[in-house]
PDB file of N, CA and C in Angstrom:
ATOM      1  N   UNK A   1      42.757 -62.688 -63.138  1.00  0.00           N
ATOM      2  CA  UNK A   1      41.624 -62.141 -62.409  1.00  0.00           C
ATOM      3  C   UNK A   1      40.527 -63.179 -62.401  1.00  0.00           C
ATOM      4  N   UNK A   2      39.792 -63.393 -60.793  1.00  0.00           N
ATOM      5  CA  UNK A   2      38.655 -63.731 -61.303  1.00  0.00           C
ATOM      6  C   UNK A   2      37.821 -63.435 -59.839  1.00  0.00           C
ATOM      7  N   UNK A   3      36.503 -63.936 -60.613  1.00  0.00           N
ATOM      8  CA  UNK A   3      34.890 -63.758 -59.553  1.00  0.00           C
ATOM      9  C   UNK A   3      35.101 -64.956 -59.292  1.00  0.00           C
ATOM     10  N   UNK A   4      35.021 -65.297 -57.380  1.00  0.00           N
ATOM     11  CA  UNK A   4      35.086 -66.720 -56.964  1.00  0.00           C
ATOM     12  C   UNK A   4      33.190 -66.945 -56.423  1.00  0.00           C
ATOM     13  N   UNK A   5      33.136 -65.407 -56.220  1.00  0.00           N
ATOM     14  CA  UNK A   5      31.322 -65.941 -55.758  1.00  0.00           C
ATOM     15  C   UNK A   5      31.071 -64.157 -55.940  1.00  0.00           C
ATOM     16  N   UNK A   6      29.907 -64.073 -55.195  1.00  0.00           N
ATOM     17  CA  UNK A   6      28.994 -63.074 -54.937  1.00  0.00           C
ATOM     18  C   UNK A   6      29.248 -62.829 -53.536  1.00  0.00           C
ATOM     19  N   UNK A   7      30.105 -62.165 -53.058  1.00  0.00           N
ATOM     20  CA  UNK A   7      30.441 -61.618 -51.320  1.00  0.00           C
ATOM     21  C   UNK A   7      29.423 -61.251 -50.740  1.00  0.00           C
ATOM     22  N   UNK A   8      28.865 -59.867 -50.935  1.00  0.00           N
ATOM     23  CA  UNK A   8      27.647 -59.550 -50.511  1.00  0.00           C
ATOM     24  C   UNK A   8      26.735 -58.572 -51.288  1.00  0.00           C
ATOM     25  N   UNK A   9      25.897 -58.332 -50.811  1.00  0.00           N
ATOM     26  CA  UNK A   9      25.281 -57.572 -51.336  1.00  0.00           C
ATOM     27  C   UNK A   9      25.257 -55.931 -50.491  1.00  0.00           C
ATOM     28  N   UNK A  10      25.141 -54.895 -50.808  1.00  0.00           N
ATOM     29  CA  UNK A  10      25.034 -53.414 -49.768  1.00  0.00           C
ATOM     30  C   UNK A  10      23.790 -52.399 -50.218  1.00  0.00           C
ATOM     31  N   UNK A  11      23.573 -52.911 -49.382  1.00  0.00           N
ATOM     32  CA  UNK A  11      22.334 -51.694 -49.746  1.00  0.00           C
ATOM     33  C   UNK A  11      22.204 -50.782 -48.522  1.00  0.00           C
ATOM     34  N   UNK A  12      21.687 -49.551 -48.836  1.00  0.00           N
ATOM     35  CA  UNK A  12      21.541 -48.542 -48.303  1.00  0.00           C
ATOM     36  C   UNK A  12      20.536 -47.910 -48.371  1.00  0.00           C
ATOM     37  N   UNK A  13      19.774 -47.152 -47.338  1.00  0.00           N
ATOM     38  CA  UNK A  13      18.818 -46.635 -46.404  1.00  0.00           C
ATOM     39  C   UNK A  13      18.486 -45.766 -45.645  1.00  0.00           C
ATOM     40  N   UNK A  14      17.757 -44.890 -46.226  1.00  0.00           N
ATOM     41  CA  UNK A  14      17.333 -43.503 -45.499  1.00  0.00           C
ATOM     42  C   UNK A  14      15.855 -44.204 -44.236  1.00  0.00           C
ATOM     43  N   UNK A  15      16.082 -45.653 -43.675  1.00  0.00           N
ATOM     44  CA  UNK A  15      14.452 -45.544 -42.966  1.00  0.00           C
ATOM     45  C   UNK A  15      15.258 -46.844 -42.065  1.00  0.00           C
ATOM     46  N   UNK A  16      16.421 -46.494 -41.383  1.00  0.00           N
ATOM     47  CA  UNK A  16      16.812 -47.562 -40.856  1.00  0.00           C
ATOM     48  C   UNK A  16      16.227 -48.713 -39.865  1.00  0.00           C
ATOM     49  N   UNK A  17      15.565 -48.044 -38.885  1.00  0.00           N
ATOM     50  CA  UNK A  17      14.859 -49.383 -37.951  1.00  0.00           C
ATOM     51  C   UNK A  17      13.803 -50.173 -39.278  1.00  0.00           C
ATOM     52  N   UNK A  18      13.020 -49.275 -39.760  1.00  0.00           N
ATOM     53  CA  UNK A  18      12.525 -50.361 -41.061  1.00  0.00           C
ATOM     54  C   UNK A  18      13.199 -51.175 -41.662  1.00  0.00           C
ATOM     55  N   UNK A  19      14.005 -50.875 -42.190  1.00  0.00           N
ATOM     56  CA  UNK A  19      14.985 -51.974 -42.778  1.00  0.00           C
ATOM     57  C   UNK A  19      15.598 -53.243 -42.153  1.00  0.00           C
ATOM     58  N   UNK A  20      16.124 -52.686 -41.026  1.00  0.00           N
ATOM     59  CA  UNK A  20      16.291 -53.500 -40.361  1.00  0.00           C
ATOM     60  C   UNK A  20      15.242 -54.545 -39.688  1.00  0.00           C
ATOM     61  N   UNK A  21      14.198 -54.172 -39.440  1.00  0.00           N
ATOM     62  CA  UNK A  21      12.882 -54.811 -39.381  1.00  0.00           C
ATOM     63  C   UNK A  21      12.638 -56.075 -40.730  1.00  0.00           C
ATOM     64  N   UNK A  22      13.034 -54.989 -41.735  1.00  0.00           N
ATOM     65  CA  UNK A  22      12.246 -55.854 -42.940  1.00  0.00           C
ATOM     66  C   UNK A  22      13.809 -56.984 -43.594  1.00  0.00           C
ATOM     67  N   UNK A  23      15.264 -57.015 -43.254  1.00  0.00           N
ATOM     68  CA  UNK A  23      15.948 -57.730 -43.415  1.00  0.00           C
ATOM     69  C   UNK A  23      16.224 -58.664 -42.516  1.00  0.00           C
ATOM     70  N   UNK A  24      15.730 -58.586 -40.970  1.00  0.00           N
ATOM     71  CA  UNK A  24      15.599 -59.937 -39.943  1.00  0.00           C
ATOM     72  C   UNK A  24      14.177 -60.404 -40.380  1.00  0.00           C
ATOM     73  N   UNK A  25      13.048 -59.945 -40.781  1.00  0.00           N
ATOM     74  CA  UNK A  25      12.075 -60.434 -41.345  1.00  0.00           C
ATOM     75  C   UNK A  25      12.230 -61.616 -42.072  1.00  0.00           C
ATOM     76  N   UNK A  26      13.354 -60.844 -43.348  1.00  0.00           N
ATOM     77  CA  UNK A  26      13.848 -62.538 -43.833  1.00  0.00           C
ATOM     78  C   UNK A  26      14.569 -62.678 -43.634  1.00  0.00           C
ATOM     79  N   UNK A  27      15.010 -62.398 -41.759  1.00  0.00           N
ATOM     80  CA  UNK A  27      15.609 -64.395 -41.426  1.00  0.00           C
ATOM     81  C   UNK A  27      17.309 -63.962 -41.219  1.00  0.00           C
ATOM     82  N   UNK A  28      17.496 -62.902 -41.635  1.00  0.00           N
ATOM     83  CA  UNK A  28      18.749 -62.048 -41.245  1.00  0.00           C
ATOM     84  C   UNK A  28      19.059 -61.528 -40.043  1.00  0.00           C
ATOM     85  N   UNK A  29      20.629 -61.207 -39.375  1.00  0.00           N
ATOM     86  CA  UNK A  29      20.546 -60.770 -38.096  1.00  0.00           C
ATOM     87  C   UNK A  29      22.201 -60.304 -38.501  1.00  0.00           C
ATOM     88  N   UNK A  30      22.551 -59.381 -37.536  1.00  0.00           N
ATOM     89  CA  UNK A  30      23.727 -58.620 -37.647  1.00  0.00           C
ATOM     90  C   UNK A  30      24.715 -59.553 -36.883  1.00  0.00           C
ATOM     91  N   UNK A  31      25.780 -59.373 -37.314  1.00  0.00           N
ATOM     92  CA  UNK A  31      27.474 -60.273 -37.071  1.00  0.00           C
ATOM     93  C   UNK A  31      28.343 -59.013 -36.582  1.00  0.00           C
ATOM     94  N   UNK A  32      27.696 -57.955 -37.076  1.00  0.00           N
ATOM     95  CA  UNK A  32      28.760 -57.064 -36.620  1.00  0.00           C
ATOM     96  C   UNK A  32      28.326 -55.704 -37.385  1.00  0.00           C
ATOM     97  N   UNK A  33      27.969 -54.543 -36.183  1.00  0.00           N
ATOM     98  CA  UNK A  33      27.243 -52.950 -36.119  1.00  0.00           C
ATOM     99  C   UNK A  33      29.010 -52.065 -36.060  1.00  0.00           C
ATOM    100  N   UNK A  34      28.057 -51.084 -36.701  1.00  0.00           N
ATOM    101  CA  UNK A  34      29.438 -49.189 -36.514  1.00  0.00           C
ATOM    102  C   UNK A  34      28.970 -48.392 -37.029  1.00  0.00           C
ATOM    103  N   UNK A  35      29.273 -47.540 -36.332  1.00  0.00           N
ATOM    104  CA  UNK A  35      28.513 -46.381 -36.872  1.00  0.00           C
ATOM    105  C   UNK A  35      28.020 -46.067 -35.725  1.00  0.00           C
ATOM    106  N   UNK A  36      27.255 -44.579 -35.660  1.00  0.00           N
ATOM    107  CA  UNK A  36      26.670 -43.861 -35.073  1.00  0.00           C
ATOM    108  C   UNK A  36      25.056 -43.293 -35.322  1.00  0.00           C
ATOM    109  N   UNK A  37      24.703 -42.526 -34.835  1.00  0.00           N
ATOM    110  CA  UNK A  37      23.060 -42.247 -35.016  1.00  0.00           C
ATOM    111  C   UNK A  37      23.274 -41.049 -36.533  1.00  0.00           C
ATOM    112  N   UNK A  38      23.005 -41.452 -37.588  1.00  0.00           N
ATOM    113  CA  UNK A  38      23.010 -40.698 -38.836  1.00  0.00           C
ATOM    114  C   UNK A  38      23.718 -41.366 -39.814  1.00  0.00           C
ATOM    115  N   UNK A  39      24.252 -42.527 -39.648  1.00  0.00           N
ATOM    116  CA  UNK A  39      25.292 -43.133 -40.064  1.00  0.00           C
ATOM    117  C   UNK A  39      25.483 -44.700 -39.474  1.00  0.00           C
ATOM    118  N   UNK A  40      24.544 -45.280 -39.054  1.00  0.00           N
ATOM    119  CA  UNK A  40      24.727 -46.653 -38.639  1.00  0.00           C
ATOM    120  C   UNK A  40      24.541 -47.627 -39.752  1.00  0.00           C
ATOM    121  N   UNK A  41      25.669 -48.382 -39.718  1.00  0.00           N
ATOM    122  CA  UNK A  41      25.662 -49.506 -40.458  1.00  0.00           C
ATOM    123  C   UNK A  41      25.731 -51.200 -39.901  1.00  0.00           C
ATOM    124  N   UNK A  42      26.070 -52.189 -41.042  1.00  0.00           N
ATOM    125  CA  UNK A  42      26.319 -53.556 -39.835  1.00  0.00           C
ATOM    126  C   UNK A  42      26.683 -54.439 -41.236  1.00  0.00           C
ATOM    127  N   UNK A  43      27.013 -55.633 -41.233  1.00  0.00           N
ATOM    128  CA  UNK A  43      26.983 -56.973 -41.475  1.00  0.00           C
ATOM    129  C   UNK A  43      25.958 -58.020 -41.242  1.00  0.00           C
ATOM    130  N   UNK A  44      25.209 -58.646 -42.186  1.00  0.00           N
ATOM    131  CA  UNK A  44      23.863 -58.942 -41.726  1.00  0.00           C
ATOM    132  C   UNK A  44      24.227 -60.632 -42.656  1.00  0.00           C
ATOM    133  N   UNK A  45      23.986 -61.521 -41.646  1.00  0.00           N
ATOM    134  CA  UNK A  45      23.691 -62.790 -42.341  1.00  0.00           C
ATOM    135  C   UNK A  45      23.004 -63.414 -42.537  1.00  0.00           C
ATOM    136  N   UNK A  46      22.212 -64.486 -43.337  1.00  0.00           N
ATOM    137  CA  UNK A  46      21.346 -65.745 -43.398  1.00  0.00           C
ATOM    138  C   UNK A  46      21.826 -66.663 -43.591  1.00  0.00           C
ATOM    139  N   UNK A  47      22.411 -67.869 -43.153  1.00  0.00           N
ATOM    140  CA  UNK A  47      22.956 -68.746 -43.792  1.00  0.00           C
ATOM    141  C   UNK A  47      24.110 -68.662 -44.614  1.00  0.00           C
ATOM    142  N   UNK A  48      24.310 -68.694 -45.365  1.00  0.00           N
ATOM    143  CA  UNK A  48      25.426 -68.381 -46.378  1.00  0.00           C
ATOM    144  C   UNK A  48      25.054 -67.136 -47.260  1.00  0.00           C
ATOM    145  N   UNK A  49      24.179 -66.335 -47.011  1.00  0.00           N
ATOM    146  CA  UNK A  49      23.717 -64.950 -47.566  1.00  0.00           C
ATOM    147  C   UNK A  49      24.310 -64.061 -46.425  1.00  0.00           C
ATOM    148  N   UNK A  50      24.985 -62.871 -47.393  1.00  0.00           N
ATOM    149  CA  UNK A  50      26.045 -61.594 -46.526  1.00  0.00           C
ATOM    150  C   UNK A  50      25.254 -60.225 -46.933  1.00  0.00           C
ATOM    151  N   UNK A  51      25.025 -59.059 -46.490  1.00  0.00           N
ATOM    152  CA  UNK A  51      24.412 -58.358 -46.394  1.00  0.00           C
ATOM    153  C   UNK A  51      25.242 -56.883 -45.449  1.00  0.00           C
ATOM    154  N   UNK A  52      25.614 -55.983 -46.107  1.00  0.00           N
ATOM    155  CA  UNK A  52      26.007 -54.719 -45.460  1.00  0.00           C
ATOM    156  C   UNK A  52      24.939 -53.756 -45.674  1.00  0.00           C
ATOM    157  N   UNK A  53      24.081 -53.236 -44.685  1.00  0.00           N
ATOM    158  CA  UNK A  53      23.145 -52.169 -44.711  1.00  0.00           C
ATOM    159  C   UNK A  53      24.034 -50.896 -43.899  1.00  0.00           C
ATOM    160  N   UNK A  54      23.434 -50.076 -44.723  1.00  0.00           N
ATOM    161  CA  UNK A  54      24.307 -48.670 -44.531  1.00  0.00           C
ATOM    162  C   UNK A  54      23.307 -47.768 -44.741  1.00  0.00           C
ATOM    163  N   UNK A  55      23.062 -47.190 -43.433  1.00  0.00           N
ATOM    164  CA  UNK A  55      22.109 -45.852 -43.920  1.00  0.00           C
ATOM    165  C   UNK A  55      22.187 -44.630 -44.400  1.00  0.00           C
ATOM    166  N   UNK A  56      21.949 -44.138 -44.691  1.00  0.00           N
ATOM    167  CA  UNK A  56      22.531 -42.560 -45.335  1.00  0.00           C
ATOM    168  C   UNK A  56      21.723 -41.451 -45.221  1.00  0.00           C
ATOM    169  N   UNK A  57      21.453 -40.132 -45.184  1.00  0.00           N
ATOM    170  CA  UNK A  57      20.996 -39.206 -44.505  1.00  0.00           C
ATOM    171  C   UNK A  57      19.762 -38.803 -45.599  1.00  0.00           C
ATOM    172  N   UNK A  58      19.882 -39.028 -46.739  1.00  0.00           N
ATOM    173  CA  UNK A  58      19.224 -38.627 -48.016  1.00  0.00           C
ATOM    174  C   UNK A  58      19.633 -39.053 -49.343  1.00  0.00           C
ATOM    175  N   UNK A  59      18.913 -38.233 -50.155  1.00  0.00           N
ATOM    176  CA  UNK A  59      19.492 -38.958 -51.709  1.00  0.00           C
ATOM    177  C   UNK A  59      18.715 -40.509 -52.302  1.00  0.00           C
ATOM    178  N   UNK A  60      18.838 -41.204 -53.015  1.00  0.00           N
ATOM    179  CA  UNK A  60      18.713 -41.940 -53.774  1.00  0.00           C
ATOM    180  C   UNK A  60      19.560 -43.098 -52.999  1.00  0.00           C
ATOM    181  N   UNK A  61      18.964 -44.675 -51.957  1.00  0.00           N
ATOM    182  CA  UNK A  61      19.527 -45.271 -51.518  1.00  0.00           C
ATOM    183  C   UNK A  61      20.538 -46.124 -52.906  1.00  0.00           C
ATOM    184  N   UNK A  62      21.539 -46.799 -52.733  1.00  0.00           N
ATOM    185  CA  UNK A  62      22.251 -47.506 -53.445  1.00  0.00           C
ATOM    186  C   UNK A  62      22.209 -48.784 -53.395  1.00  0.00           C
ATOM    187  N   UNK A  63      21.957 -50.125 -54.410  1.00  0.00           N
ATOM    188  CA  UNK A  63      22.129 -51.422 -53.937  1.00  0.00           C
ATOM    189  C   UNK A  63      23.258 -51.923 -54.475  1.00  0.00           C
ATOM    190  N   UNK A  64      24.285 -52.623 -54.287  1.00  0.00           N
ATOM    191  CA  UNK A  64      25.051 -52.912 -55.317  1.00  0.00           C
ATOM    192  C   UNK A  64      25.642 -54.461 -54.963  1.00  0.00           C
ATOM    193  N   UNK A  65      25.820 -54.870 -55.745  1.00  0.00           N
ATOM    194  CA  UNK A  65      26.371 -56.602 -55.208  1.00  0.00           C
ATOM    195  C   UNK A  65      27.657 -56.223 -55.736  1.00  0.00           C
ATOM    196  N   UNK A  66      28.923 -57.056 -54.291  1.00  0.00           N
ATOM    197  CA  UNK A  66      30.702 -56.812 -54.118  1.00  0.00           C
ATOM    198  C   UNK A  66      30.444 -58.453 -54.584  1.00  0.00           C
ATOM    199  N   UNK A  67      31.070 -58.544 -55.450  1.00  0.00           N
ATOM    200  CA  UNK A  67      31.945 -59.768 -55.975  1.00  0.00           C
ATOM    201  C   UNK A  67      32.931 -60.312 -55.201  1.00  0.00           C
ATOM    202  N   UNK A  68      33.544 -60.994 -54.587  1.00  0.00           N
ATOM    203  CA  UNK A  68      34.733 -61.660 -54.227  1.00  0.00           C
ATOM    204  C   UNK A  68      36.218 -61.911 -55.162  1.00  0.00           C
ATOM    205  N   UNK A  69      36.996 -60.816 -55.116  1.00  0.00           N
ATOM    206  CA  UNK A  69      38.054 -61.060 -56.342  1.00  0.00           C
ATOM    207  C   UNK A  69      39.163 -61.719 -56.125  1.00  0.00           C
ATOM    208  N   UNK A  70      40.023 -62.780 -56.668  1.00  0.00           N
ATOM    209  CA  UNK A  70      40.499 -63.808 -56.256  1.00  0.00           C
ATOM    210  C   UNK A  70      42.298 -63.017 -56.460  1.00  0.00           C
ATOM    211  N   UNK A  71      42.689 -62.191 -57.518  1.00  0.00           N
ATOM    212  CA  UNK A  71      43.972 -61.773 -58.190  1.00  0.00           C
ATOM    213  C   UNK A  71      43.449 -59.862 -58.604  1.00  0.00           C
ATOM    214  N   UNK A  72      43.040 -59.157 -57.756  1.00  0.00           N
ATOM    215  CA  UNK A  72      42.846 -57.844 -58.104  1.00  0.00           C
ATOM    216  C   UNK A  72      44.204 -57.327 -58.840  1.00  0.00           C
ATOM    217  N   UNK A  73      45.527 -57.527 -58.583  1.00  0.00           N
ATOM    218  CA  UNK A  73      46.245 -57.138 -59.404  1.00  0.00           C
ATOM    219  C   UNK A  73      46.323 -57.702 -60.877  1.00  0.00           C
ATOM    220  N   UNK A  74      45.676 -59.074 -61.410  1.00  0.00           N
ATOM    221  CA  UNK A  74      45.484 -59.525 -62.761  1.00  0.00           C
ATOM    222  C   UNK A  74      43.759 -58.864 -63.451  1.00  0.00           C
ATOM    223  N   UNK A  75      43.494 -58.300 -62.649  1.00  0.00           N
ATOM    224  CA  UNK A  75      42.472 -57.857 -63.037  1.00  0.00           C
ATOM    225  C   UNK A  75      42.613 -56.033 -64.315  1.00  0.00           C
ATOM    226  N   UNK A  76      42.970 -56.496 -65.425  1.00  0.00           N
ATOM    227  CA  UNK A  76      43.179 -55.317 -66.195  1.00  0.00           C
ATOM    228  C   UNK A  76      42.538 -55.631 -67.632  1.00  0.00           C
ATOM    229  N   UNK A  77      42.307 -54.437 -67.842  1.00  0.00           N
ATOM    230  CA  UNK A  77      41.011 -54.191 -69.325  1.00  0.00           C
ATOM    231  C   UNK A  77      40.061 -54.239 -68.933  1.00  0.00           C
ATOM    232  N   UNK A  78      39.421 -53.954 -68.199  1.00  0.00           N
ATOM    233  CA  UNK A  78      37.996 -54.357 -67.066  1.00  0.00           C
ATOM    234  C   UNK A  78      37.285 -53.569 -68.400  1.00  0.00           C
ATOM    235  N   UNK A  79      36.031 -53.943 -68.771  1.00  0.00           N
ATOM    236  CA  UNK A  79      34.966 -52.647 -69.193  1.00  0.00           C
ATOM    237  C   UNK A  79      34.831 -52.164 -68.381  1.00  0.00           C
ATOM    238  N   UNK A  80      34.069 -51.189 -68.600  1.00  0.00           N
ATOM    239  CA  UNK A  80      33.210 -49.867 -67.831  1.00  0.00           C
ATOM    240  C   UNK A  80      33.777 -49.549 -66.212  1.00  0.00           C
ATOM    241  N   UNK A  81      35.197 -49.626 -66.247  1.00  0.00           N
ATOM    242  CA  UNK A  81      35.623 -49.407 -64.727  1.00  0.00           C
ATOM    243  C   UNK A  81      35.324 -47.762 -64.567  1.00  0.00           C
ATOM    244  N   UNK A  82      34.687 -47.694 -63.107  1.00  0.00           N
ATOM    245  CA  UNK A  82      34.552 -46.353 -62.189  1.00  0.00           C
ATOM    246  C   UNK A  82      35.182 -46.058 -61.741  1.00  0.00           C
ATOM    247  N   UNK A  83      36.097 -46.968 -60.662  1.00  0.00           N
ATOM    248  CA  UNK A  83      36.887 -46.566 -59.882  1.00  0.00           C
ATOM    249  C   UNK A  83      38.166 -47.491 -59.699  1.00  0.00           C
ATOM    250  N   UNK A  84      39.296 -47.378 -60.258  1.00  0.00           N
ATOM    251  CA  UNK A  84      40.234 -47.891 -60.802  1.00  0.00           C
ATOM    252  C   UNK A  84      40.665 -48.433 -59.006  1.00  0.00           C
ATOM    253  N   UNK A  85      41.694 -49.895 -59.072  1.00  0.00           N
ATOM    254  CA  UNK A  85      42.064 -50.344 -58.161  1.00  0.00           C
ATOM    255  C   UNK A  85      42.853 -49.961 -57.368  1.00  0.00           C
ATOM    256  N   UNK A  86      42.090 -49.618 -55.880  1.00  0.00           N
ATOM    257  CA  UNK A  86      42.294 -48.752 -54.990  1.00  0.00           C
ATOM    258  C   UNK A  86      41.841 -49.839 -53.698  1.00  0.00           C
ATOM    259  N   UNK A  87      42.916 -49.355 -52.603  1.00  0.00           N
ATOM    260  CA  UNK A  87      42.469 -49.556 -51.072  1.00  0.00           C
ATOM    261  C   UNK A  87      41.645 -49.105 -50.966  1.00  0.00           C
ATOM    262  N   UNK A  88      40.562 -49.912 -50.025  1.00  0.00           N
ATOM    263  CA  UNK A  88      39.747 -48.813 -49.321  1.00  0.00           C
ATOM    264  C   UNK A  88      39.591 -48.797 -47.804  1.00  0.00           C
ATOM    265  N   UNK A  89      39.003 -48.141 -47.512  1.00  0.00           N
ATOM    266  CA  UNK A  89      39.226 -47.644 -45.813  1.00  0.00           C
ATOM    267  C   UNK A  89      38.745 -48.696 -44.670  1.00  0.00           C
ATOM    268  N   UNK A  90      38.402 -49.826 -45.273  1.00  0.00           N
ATOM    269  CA  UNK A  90      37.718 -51.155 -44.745  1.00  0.00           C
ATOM    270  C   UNK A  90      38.699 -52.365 -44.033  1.00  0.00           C
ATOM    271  N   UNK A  91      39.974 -52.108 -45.661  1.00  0.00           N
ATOM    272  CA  UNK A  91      41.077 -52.719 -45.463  1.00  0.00           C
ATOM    273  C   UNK A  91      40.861 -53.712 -46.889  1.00  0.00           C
ATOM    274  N   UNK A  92      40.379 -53.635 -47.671  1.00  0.00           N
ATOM    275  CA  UNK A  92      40.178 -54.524 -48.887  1.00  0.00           C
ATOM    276  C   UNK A  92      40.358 -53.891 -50.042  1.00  0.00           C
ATOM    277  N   UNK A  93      40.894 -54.097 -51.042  1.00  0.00           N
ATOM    278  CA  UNK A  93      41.353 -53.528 -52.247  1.00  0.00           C
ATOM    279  C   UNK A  93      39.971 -53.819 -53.272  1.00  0.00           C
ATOM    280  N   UNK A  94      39.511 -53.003 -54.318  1.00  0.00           N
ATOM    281  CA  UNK A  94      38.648 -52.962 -55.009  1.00  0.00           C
ATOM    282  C   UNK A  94      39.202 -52.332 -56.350  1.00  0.00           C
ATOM    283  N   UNK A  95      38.367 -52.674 -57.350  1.00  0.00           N
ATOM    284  CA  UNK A  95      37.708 -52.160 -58.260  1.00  0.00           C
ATOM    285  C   UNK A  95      36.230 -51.884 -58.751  1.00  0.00           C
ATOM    286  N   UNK A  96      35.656 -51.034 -58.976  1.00  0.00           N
ATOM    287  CA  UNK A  96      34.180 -50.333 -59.271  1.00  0.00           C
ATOM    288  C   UNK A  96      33.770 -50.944 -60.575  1.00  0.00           C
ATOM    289  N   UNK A  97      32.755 -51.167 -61.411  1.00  0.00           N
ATOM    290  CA  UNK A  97      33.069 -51.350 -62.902  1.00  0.00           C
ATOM    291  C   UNK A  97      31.160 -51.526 -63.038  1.00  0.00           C
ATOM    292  N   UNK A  98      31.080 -50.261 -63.935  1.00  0.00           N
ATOM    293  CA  UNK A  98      29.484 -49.726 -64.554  1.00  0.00           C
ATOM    294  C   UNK A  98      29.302 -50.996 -65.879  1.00  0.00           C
ATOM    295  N   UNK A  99      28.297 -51.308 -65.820  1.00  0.00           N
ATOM    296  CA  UNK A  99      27.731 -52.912 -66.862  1.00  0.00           C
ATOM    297  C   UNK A  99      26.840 -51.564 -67.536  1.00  0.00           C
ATOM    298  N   UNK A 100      26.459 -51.904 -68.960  1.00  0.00           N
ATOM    299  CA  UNK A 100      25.768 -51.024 -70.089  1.00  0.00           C
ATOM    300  C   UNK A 100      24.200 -50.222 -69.472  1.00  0.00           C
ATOM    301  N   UNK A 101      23.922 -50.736 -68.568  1.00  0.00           N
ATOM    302  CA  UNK A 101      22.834 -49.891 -67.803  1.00  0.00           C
ATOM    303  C   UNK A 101      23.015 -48.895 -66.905  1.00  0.00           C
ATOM    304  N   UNK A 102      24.351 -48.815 -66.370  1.00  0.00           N
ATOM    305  CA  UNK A 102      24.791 -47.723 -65.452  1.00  0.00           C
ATOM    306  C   UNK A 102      24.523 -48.334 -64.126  1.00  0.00           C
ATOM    307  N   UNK A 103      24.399 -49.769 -63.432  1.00  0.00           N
ATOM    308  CA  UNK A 103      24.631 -49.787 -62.467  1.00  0.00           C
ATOM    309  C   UNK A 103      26.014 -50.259 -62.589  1.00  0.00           C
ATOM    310  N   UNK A 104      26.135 -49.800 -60.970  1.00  0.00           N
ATOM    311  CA  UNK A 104      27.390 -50.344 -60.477  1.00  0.00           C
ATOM    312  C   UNK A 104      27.957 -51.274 -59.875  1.00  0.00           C
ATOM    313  N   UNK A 105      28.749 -52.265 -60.017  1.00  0.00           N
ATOM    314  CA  UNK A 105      29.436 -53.343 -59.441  1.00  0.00           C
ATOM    315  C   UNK A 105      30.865 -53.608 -58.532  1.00  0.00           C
ATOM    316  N   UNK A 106      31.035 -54.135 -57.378  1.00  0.00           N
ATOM    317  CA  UNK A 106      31.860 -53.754 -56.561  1.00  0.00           C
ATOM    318  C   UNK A 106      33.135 -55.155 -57.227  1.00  0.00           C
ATOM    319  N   UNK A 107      33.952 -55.141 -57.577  1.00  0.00           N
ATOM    320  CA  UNK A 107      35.292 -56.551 -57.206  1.00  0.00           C
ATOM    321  C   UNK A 107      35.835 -56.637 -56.157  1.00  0.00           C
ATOM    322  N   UNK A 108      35.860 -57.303 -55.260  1.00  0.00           N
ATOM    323  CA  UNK A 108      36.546 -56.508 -54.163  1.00  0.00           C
ATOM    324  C   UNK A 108      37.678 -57.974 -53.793  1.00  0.00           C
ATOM    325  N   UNK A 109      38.837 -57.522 -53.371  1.00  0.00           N
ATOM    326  CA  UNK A 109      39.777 -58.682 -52.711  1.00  0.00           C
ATOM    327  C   UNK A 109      39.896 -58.328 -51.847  1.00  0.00           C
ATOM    328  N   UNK A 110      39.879 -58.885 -50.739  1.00  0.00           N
ATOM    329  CA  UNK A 110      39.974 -58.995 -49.295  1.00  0.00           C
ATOM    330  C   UNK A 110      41.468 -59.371 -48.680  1.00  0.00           C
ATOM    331  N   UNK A 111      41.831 -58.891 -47.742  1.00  0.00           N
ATOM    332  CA  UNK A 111      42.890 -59.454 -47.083  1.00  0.00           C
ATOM    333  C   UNK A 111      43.274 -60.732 -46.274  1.00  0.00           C
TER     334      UNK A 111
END
C-alpha cells in the first residue's frame, strides 16, 4: 500500500453560487459539472490543485482530503478504517480511515 500524493480535496456546501464565487476567487475553475439544482457538483482546478465541490441540501458541510492510493488491495491493518475497501459509484475503489480526532480521510485508487 501506499499514498503517492494528495488527489484532491472535497468539500461540500449548503451556499453554492458562493462557493463557487469564493473557489474561482482563488484562481479555480471547473473541468467538469453533474448534478442537478439541489445537488450540483464539479471538478475544480488551479494548476496542479484538484478540488470536488458538492453541495448538499443541509447538515454540517464536509471537507475531507482523497489521497491517491497506489495498491488498495495491499492496503490492510489500516487504523481507524470507516469504510472498509469498497467500489464506489464514481468508478474508483476506496478506503475511509478516521485519524484520533474523528476526521475523516479518503484512500482512493483510481482506475
Amino acid at each position: 500500500m501506499g499514498i503517492t500524493r494528495i488527489d484532491h480535496l472535497y468539500a461540500e456546501t449548503i451556499h453554492w453560487e458562493e462557493s463557487v464565487e469564493f473557489w474561482e476567487g482563488l484562481g479555480f475553475s471547473f473541468v467538469d459539472q453533474w448534478g442537478s439544482e439541489g445537488h450540483r457538483a464539479g471538478r475544480m482546478r488551479c494548476n496542479e490543485a484538484a478540488l470536488v465541490l458538492a453541495e448538499i441540501e443541509g447538515g454540517e458541510p464536509a471537507f475531507n482530503v482523497f489521497f491517491a492510493l497506489a495498491d488498495a488491495d495491499a492496503a490492510t491493518d489500516l487504523p481507524g478504517v470507516v469504510t472498509p475497501l469498497s467500489n464506489t459509484h464514481w468508478g474508483s475503489r476506496w478506503i475511509r480511515v478516521a485519524d484520533p480526532d474523528g476526521r475523516v480521510h479518503a484512500l482512493e485508487e483510481n482506475s
